[in-house]
C-alpha atoms as a PDB file:
ATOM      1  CA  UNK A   1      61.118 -10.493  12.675  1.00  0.00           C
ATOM      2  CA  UNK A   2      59.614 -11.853   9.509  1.00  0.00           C
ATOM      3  CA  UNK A   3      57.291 -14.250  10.031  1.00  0.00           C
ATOM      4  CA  UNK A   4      56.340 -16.315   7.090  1.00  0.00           C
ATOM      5  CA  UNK A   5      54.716 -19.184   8.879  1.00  0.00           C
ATOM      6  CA  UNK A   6      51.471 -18.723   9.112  1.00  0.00           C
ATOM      7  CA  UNK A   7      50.503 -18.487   5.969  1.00  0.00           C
ATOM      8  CA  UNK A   8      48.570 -15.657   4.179  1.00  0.00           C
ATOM      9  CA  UNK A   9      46.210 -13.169   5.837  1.00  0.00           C
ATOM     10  CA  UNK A  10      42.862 -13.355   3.794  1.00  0.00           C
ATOM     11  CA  UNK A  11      43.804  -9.865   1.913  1.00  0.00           C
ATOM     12  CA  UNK A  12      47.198 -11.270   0.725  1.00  0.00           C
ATOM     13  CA  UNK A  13      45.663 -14.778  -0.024  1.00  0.00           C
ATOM     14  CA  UNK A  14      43.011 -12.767  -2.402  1.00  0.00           C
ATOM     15  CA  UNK A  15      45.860 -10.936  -3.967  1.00  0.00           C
ATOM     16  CA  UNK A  16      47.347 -14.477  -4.880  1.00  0.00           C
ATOM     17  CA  UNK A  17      44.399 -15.902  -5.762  1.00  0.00           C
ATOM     18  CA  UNK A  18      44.302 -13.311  -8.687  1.00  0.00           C
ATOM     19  CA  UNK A  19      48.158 -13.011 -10.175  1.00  0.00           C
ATOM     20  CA  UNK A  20      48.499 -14.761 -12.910  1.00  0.00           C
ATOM     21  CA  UNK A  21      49.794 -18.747 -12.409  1.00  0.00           C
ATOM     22  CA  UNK A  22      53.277 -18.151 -13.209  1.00  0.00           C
ATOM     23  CA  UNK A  23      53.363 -15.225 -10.935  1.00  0.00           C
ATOM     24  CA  UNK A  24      50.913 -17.005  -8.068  1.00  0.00           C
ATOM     25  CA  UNK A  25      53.562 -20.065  -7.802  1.00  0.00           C
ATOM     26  CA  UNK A  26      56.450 -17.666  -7.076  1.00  0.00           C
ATOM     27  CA  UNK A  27      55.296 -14.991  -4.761  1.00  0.00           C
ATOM     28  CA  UNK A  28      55.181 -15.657  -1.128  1.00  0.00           C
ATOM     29  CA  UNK A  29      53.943 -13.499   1.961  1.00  0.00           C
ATOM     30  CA  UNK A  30      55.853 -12.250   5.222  1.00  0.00           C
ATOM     31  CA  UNK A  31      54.451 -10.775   8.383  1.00  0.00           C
ATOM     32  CA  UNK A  32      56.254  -7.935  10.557  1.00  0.00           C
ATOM     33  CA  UNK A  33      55.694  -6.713  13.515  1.00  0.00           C
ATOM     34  CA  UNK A  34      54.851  -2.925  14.192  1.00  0.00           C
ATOM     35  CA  UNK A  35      58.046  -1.181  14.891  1.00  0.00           C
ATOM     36  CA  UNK A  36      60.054  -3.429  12.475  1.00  0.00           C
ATOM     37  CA  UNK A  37      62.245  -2.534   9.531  1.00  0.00           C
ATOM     38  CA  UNK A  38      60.754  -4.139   6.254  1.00  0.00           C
ATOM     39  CA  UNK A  39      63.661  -2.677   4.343  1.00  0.00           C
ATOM     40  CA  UNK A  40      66.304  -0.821   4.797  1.00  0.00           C
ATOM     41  CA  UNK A  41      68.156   2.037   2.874  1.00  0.00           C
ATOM     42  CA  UNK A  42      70.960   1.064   0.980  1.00  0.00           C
ATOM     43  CA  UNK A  43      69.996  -2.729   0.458  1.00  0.00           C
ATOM     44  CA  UNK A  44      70.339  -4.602  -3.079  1.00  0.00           C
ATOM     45  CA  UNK A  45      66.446  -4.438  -4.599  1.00  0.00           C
ATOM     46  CA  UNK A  46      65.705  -7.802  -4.344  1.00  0.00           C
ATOM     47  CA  UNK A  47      61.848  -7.470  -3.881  1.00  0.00           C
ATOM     48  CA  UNK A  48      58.870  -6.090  -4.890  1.00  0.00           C
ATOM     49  CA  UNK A  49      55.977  -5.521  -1.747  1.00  0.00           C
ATOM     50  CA  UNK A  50      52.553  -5.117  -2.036  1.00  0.00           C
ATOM     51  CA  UNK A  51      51.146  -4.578   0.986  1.00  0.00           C
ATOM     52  CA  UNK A  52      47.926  -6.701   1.940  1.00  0.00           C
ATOM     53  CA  UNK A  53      47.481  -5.836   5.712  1.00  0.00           C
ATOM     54  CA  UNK A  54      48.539  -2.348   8.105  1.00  0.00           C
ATOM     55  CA  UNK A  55      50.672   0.485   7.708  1.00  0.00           C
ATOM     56  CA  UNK A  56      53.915   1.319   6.591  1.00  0.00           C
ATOM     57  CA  UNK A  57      55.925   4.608   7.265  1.00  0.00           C
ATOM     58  CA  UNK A  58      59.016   5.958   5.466  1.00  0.00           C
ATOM     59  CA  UNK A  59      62.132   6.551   8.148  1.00  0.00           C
ATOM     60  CA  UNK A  60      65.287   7.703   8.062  1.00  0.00           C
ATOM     61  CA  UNK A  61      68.403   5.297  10.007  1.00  0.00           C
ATOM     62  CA  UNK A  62      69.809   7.644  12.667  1.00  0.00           C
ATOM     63  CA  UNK A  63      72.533   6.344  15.132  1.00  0.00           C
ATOM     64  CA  UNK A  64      69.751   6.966  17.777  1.00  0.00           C
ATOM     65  CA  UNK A  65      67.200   5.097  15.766  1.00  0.00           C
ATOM     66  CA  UNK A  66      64.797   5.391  13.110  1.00  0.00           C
ATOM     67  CA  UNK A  67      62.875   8.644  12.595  1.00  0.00           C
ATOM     68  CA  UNK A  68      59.459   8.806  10.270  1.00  0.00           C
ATOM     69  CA  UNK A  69      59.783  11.087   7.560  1.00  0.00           C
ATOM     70  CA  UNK A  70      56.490  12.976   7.473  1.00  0.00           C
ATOM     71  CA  UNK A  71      55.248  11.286   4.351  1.00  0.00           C
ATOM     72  CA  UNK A  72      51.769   9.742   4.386  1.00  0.00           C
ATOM     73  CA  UNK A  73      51.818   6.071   5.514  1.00  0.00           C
ATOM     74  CA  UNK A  74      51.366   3.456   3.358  1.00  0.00           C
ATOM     75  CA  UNK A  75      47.913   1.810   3.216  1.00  0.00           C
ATOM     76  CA  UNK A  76      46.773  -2.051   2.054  1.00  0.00           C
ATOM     77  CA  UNK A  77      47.182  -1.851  -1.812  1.00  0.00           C
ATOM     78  CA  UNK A  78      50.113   0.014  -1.703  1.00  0.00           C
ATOM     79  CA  UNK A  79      53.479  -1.124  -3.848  1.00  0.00           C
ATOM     80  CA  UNK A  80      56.571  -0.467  -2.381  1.00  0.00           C
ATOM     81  CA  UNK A  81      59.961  -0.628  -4.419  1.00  0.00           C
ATOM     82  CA  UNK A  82      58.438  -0.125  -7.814  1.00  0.00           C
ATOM     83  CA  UNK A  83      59.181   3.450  -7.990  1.00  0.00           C
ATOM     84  CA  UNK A  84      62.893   2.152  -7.546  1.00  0.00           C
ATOM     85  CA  UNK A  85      62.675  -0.701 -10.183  1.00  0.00           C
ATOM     86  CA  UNK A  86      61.047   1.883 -12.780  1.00  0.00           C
ATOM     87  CA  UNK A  87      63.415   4.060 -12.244  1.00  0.00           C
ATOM     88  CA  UNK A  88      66.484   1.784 -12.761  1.00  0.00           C
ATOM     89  CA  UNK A  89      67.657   1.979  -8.878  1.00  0.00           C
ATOM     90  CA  UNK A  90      69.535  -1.277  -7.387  1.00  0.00           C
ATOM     91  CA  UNK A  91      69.036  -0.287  -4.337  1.00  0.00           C
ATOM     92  CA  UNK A  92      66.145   0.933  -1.792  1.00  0.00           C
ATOM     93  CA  UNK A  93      66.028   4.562  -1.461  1.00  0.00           C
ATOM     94  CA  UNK A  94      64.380   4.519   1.564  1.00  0.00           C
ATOM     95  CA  UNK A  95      64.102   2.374   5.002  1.00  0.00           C
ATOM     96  CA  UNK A  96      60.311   1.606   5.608  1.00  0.00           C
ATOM     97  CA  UNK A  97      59.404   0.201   8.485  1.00  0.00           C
ATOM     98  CA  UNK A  98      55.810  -1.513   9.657  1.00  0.00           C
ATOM     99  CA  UNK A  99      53.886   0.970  11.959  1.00  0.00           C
ATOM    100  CA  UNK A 100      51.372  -1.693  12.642  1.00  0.00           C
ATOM    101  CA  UNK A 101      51.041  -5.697  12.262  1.00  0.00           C
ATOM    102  CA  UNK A 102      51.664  -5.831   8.342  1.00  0.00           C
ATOM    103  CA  UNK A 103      51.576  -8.514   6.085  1.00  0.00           C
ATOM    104  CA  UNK A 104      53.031  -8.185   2.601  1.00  0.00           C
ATOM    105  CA  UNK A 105      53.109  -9.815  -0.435  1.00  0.00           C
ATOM    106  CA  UNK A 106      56.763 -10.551  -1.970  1.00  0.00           C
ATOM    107  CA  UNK A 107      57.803 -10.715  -5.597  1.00  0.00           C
ATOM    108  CA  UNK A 108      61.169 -11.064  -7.546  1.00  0.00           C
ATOM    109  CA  UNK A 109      61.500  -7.672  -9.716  1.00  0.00           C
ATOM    110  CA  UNK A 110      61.610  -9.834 -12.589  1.00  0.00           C
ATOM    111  CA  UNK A 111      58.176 -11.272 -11.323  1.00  0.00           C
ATOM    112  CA  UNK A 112      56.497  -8.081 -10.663  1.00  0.00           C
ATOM    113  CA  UNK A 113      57.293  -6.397 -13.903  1.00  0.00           C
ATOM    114  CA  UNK A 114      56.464  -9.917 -16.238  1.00  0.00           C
ATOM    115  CA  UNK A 115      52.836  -9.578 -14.126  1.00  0.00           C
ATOM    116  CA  UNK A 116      52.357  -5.822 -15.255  1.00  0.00           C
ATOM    117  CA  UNK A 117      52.768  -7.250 -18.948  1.00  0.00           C
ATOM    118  CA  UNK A 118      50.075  -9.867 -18.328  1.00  0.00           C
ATOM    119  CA  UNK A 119      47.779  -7.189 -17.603  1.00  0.00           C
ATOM    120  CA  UNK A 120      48.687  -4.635 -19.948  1.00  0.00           C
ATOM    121  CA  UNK A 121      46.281  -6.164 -22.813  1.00  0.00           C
ATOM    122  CA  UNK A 122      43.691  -6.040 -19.746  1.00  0.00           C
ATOM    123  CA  UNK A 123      44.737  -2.287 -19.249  1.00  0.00           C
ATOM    124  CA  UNK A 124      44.263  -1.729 -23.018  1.00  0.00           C
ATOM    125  CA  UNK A 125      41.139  -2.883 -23.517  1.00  0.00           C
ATOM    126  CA  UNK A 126      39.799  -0.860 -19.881  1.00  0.00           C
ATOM    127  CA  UNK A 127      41.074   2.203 -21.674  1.00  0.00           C
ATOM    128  CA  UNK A 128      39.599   1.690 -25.085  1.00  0.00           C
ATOM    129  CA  UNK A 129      36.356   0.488 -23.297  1.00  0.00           C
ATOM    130  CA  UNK A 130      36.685   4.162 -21.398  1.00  0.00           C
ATOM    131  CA  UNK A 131      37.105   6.094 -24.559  1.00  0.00           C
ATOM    132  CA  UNK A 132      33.735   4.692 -25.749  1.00  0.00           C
ATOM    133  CA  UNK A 133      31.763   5.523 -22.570  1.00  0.00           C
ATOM    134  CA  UNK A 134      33.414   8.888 -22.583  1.00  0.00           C
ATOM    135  CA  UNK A 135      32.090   9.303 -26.318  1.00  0.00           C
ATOM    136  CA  UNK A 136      28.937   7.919 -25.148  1.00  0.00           C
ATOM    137  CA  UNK A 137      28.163  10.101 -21.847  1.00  0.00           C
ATOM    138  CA  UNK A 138      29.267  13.212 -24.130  1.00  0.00           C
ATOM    139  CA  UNK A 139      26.481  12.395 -27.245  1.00  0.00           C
ATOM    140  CA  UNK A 140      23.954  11.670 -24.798  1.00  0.00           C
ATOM    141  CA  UNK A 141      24.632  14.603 -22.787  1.00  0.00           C
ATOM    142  CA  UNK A 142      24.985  16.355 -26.938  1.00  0.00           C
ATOM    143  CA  UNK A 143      21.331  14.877 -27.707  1.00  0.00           C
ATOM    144  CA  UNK A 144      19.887  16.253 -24.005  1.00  0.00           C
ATOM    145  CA  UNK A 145      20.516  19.457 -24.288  1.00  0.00           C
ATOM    146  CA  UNK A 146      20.333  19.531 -28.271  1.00  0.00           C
ATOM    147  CA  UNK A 147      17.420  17.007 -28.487  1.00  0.00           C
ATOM    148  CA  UNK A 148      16.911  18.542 -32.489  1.00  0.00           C
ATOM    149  CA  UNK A 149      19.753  16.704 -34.710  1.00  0.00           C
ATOM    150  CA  UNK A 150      20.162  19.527 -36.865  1.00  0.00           C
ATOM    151  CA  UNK A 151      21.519  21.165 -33.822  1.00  0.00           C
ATOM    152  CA  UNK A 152      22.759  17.835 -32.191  1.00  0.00           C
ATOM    153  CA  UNK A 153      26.754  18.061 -32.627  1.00  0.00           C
ATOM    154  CA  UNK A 154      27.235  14.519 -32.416  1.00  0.00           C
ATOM    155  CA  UNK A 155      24.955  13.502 -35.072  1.00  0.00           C
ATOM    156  CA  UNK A 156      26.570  14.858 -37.852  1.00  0.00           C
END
């Protein structure tokens, strides 16, 4: 059963700690129990999860009960439901359920995808700062080998 009463595990509460104040004020956490569906197959997508603490499987609802899928479980850090929100789905594709104590971090759609624009001038600028080291490792590596600039490619 969800368990939201305890508060944040110290994973999740770091998580918070870093979204962005608008975000931080309207995410909140729940705890399940291993063995327990998170979500289920066929229901509205009405939350984002990040998942702070344990492991999630994939399974499929069987009359007899739930059977994993074979995919890799899902580890702390993982997202679950964006692939579904991307993608324009209403609904989850897939029933996960928690194959150990987990603790996960909810957020509205809406939320999750106005937090990915707050960091996309981050991500901009940690791409542009890669380009430059990139161009950086490859002149020094230019000047190593080629220590002569008439034969240095990156001098010219």
């Amino acid at each position: 059963m969800r368990d939201p009463s305890n508060g944040p595990c110290p994973s999740c509460a770091s998580l918070i700690d870093h979204l962005p104040p608008e975000v931080r004020a309207r995410a909140r956490h729940e705890r399940h129990a291993a063995g327990e569906l998170i979500c289920r197959k066929g229901e509205a997508l009405r939350k984002v999860l990040l998942l702070c603490q344990g492991r999630a499987v994939a399974v499929c609802d069987a009359p007899q009960g739930a059977t994993e899928l074979g995919l890799p479980a899902w580890q702390p850090g993982a997202v679950l439901g964006d692939q579904e929100l991307f993608e324009g789905a209403l609904r989850w594709r897939v029933s996960v359920r928690a194959q150990t104590p987990c603790q996960v971090l909810v957020l509205d759609p809406e939320v999750f995808l106005a937090s990915l624009k707050h960091f996309e001038a981050a991500a901009s600028l940690l791409h542009h700062t890669l380009q430059r080291n990139r161009q950086t490792q490859r002149a020094l590596i230019d000047h190593t080998l080629h220590p002569d600039p008439l034969v240095n490619r990156s001098a010219g």
